[in-house]
C-alpha atoms as a PDB file:
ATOM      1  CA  UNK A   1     -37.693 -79.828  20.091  1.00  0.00           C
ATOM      2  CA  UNK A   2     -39.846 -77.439  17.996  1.00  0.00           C
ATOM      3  CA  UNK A   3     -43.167 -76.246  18.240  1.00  0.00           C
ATOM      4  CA  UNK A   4     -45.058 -74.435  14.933  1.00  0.00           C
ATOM      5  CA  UNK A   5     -48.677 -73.166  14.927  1.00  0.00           C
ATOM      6  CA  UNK A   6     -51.022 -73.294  11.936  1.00  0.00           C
ATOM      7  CA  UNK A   7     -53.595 -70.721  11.084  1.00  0.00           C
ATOM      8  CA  UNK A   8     -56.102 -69.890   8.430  1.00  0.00           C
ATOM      9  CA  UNK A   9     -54.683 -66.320   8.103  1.00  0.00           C
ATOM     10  CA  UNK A  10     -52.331 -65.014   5.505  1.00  0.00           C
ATOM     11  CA  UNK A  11     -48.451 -65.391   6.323  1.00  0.00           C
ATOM     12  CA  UNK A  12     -47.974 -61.313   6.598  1.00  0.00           C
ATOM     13  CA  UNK A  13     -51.202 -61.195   9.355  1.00  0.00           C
ATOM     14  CA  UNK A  14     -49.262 -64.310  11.004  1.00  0.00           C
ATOM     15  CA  UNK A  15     -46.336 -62.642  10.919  1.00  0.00           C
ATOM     16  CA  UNK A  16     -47.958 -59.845  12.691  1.00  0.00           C
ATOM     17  CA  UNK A  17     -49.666 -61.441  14.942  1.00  0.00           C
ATOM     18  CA  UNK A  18     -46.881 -63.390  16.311  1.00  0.00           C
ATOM     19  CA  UNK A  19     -44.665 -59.960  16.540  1.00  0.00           C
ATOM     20  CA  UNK A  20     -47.134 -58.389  18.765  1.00  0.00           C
ATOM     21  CA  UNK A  21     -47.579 -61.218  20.698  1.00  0.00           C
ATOM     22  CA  UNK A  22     -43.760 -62.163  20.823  1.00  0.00           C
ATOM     23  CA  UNK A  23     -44.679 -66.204  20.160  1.00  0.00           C
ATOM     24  CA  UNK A  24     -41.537 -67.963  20.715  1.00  0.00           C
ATOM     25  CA  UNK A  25     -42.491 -70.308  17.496  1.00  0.00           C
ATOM     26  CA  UNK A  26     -43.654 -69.883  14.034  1.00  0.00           C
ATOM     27  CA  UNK A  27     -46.877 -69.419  12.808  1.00  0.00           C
ATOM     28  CA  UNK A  28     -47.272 -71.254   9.694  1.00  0.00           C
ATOM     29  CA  UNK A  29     -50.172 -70.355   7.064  1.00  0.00           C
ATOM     30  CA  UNK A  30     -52.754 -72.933   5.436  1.00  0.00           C
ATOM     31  CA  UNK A  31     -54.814 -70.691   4.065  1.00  0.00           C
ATOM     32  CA  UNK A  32     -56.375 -73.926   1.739  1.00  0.00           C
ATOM     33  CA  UNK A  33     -57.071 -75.941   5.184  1.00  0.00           C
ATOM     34  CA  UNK A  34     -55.158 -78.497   3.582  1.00  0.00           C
ATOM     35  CA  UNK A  35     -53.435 -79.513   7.199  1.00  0.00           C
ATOM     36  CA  UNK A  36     -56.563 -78.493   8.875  1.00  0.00           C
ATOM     37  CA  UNK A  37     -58.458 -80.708   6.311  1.00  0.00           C
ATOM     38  CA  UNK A  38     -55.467 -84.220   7.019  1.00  0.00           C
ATOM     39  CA  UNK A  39     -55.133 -83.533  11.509  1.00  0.00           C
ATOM     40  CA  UNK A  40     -58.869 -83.328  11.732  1.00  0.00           C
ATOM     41  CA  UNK A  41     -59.063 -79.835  12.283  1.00  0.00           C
ATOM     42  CA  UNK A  42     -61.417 -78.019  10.122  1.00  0.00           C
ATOM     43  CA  UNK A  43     -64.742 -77.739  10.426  1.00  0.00           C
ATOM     44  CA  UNK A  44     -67.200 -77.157   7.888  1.00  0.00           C
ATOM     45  CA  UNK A  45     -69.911 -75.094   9.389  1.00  0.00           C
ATOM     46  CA  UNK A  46     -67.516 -72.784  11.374  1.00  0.00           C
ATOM     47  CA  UNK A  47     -64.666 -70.804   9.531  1.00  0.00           C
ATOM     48  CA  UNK A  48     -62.409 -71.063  12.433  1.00  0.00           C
ATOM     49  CA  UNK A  49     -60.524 -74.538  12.996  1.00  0.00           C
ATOM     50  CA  UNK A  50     -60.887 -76.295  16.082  1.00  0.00           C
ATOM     51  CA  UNK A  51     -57.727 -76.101  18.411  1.00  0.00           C
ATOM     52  CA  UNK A  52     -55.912 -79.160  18.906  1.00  0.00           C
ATOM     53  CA  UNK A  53     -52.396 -80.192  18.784  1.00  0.00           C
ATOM     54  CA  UNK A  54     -50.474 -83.248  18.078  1.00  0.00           C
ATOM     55  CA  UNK A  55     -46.860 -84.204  20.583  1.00  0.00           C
ATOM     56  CA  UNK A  56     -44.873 -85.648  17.570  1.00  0.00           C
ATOM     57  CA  UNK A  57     -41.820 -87.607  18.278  1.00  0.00           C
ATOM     58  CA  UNK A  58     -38.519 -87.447  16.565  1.00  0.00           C
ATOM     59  CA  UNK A  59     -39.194 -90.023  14.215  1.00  0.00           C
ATOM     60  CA  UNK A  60     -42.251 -88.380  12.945  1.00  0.00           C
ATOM     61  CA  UNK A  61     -45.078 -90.778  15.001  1.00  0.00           C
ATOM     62  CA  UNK A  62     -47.682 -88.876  17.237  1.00  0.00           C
ATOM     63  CA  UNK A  63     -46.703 -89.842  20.548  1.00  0.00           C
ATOM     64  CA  UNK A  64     -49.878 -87.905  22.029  1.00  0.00           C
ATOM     65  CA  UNK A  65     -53.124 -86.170  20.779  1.00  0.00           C
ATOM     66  CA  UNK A  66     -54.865 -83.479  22.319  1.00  0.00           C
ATOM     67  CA  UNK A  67     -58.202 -83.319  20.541  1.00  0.00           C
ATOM     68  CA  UNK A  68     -59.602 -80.219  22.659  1.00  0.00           C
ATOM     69  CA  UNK A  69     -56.689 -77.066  23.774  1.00  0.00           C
ATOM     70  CA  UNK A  70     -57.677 -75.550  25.933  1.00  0.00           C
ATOM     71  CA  UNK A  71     -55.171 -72.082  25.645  1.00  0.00           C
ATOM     72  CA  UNK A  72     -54.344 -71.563  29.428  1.00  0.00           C
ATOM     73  CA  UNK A  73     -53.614 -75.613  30.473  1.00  0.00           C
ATOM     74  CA  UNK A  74     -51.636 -76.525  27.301  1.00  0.00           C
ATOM     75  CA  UNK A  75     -48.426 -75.257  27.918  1.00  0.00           C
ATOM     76  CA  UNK A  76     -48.307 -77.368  31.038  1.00  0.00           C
ATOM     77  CA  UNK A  77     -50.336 -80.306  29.954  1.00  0.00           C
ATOM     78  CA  UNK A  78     -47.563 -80.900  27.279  1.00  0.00           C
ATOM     79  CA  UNK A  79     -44.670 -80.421  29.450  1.00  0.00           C
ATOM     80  CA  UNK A  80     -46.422 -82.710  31.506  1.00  0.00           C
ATOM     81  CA  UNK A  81     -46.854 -85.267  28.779  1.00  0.00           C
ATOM     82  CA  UNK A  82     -42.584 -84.035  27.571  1.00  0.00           C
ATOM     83  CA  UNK A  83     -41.354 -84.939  30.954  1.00  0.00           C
ATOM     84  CA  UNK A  84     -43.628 -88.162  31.700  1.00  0.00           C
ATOM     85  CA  UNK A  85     -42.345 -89.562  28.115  1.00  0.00           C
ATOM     86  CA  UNK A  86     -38.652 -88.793  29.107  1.00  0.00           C
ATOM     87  CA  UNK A  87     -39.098 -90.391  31.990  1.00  0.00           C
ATOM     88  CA  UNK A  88     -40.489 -93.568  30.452  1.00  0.00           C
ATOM     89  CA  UNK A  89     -37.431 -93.754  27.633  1.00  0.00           C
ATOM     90  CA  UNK A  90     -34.940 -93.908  30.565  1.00  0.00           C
ATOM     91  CA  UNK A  91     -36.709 -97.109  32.194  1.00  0.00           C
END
């Protein structure tokens, strides 16, 4: 399993930022909002994107969207999602 972030920022503030905040993932750049732009994410009045995320499975198809984060419930909304999908496969 992996998890990556996205951000508008430059790689070296990523870098940074998930140094001092010892992220257990990388922090990918698209500083031309060109993933933003395909998953739905940017916004054109606002320059920040809008948080969501995307539970892909191995083959590459989203197995769930999550069209609002909310910071503090993701973590255990996905493992939620992780352990109710695992659960199905072995049905």
């Amino acid at each position: 399993m992996s998890v990556v972030g996205v951000s508008y920022d430059k790689p070296e503030s990523n870098r940074k930022w998930a140094e001092k905040n010892d992220l257990p993932f990388k922090l990918l750049s698209d500083r031309e909002k060109t993933l933003a732009k395909a998953v739905g994410a940017a916004r054109s009045m606002i320059p920040l994107p809008k948080r969501i995320s995307y539970l892909i499975g191995a083959d590459g198809a989203v197995l769930v969207a999550y069209p609002d984060v909310k910071p503090g419930e993701h973590a255990e909304e996905v493992l939620a999602d992780l352990e109710r999908l695992e659960i199905g496969k072995a049905e």
